[in-house]
PDB file of N, CA and C in Angstrom:
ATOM      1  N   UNK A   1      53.293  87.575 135.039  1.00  0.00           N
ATOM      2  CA  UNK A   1      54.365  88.526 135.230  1.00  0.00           C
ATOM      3  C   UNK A   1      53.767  89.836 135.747  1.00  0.00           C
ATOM      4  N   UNK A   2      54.518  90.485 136.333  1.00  0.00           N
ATOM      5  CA  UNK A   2      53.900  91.574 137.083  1.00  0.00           C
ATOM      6  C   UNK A   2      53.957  92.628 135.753  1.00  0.00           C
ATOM      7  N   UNK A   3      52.677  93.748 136.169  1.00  0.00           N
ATOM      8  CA  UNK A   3      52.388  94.682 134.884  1.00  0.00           C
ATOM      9  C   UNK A   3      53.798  95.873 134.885  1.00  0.00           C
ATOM     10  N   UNK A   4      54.573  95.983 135.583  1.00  0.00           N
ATOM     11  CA  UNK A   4      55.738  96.522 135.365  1.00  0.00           C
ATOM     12  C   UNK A   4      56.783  96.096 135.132  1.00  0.00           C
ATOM     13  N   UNK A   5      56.642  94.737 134.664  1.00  0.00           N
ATOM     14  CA  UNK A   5      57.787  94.191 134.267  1.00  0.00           C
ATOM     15  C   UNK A   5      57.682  93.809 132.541  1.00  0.00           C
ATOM     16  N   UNK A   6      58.265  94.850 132.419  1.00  0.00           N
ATOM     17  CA  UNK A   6      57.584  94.899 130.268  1.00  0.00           C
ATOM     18  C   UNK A   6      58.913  94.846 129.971  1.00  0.00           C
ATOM     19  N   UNK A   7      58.809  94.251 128.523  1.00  0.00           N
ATOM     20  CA  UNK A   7      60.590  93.947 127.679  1.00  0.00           C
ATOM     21  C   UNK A   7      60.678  95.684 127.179  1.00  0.00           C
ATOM     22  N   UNK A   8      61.777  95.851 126.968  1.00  0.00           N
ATOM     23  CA  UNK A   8      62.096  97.439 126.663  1.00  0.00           C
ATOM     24  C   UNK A   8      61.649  98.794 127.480  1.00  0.00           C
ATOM     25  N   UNK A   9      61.168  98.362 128.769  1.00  0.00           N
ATOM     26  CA  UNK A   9      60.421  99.031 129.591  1.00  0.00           C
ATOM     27  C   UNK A   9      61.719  99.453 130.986  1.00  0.00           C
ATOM     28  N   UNK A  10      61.675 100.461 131.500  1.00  0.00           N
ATOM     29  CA  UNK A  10      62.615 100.543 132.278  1.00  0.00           C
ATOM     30  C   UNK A  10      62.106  99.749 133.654  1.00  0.00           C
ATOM     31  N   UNK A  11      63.712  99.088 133.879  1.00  0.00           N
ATOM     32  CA  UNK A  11      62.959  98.430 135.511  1.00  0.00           C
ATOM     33  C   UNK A  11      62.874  99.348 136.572  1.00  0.00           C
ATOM     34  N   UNK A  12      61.587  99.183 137.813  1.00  0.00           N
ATOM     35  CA  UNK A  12      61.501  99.701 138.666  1.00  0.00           C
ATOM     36  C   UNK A  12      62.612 100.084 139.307  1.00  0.00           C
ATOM     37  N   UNK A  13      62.721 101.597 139.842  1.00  0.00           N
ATOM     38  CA  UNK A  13      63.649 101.524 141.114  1.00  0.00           C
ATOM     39  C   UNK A  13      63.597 101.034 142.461  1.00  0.00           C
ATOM     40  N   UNK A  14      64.267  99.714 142.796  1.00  0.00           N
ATOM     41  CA  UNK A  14      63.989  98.952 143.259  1.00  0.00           C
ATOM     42  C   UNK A  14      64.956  99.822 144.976  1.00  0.00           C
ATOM     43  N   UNK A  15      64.861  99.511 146.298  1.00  0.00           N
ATOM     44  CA  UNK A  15      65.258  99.552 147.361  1.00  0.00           C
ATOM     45  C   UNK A  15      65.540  97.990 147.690  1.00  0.00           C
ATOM     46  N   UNK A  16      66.909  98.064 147.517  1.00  0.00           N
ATOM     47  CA  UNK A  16      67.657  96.595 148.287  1.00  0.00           C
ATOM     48  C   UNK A  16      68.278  97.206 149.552  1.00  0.00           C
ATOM     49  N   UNK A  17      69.044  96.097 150.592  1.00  0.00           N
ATOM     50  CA  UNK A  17      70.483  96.434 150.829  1.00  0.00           C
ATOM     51  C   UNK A  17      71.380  96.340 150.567  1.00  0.00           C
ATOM     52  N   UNK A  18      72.472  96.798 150.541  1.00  0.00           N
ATOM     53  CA  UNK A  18      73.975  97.046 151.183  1.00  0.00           C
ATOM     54  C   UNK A  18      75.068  95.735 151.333  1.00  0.00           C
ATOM     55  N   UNK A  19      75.821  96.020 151.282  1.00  0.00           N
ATOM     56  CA  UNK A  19      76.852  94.831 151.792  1.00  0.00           C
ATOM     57  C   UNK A  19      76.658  95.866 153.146  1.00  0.00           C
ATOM     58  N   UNK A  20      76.396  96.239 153.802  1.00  0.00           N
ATOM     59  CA  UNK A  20      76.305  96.817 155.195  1.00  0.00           C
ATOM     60  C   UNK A  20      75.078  97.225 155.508  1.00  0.00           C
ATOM     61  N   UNK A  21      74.086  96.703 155.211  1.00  0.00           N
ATOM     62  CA  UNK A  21      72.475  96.679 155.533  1.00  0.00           C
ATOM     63  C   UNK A  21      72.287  97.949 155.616  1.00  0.00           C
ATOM     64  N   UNK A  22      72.532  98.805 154.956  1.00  0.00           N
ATOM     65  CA  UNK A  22      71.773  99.995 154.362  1.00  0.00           C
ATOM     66  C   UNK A  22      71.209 100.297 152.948  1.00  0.00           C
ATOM     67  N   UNK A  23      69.658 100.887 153.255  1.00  0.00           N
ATOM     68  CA  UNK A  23      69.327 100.620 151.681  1.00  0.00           C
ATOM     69  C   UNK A  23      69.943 101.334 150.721  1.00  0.00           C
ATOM     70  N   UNK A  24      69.634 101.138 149.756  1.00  0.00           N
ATOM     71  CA  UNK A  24      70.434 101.490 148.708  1.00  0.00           C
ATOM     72  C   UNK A  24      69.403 101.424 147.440  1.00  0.00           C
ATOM     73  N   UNK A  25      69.083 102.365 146.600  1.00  0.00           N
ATOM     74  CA  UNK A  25      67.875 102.274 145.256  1.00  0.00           C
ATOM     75  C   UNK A  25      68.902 101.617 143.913  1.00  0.00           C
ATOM     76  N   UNK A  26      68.861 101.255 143.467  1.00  0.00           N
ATOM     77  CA  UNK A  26      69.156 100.685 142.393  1.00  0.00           C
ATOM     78  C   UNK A  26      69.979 101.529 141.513  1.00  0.00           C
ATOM     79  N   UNK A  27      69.111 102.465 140.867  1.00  0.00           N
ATOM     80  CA  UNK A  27      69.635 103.918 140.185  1.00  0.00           C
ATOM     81  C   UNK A  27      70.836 104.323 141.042  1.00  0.00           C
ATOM     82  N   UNK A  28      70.850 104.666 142.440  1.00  0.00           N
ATOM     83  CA  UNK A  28      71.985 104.990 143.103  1.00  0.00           C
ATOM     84  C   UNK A  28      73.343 104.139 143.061  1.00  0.00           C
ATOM     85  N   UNK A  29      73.011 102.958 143.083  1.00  0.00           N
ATOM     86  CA  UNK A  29      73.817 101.865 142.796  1.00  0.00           C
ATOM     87  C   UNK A  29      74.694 101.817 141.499  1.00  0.00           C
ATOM     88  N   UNK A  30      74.128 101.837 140.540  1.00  0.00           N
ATOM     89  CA  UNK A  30      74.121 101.815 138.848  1.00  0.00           C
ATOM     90  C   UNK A  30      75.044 103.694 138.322  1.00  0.00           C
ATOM     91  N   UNK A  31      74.349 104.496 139.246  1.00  0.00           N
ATOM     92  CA  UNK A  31      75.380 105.696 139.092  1.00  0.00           C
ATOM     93  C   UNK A  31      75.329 105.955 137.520  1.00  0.00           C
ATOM     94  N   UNK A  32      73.910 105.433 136.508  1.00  0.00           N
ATOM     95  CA  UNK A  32      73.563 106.613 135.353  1.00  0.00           C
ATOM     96  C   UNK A  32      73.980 105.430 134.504  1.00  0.00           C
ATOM     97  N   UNK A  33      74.529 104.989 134.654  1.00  0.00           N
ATOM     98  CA  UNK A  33      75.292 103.640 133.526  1.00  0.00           C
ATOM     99  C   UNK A  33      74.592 102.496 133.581  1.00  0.00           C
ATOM    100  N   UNK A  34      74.452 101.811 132.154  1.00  0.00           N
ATOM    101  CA  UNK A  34      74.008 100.403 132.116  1.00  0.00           C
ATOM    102  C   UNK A  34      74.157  99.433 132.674  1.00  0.00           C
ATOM    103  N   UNK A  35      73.218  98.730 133.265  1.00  0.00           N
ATOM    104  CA  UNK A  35      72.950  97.884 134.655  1.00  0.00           C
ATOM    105  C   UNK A  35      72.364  96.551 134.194  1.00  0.00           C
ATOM    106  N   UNK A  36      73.245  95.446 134.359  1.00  0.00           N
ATOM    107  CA  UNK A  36      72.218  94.361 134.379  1.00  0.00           C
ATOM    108  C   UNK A  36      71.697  93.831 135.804  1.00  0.00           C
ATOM    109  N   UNK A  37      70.476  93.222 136.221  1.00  0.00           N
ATOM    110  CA  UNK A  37      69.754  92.159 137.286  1.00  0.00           C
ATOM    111  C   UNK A  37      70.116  91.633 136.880  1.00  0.00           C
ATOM    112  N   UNK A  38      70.414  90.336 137.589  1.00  0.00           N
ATOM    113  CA  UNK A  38      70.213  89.338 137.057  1.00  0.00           C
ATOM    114  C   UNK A  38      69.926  88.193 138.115  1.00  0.00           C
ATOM    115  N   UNK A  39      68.763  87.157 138.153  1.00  0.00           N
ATOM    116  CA  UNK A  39      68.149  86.863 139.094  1.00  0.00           C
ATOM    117  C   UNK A  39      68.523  85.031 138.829  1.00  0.00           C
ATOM    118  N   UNK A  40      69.142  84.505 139.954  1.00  0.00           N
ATOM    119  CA  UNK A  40      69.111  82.669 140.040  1.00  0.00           C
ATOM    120  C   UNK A  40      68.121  82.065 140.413  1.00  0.00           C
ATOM    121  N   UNK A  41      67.357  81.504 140.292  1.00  0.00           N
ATOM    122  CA  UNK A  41      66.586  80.153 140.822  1.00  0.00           C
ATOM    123  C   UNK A  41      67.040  79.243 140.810  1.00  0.00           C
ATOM    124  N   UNK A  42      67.053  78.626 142.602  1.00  0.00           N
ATOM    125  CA  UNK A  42      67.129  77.108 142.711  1.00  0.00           C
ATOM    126  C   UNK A  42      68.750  77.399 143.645  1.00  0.00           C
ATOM    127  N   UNK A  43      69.698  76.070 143.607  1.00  0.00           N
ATOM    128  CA  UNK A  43      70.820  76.042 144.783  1.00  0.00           C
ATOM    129  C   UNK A  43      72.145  76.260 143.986  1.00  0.00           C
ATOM    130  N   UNK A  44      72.841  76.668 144.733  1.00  0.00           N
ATOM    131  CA  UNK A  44      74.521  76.637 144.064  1.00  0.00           C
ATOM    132  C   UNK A  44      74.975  75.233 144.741  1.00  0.00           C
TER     133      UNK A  44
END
């Protein structure tokens, strides 16, 4: 596991995109309020 990824540890501010391919940081996204990731592996 990567060394910044700790339980009770805040997650990185991450840079994704957009539903319109502009980035966007995570924190900006989330707007101060509790945020879950949440990540799939594998096919729908």
């Amino acid at each position: 596991m990567h060394p910044d990824l700790v339980i009770g540890k805040r997650f990185p501010d991450l840079v994704l995109q957009d539903h319109r391919k502009q980035p966007i940081k995570l924190s900006e996204f989330a707007h101060g309020f509790p945020f879950i990731l949440s990540f799939y592996r594998g096919y729908w």
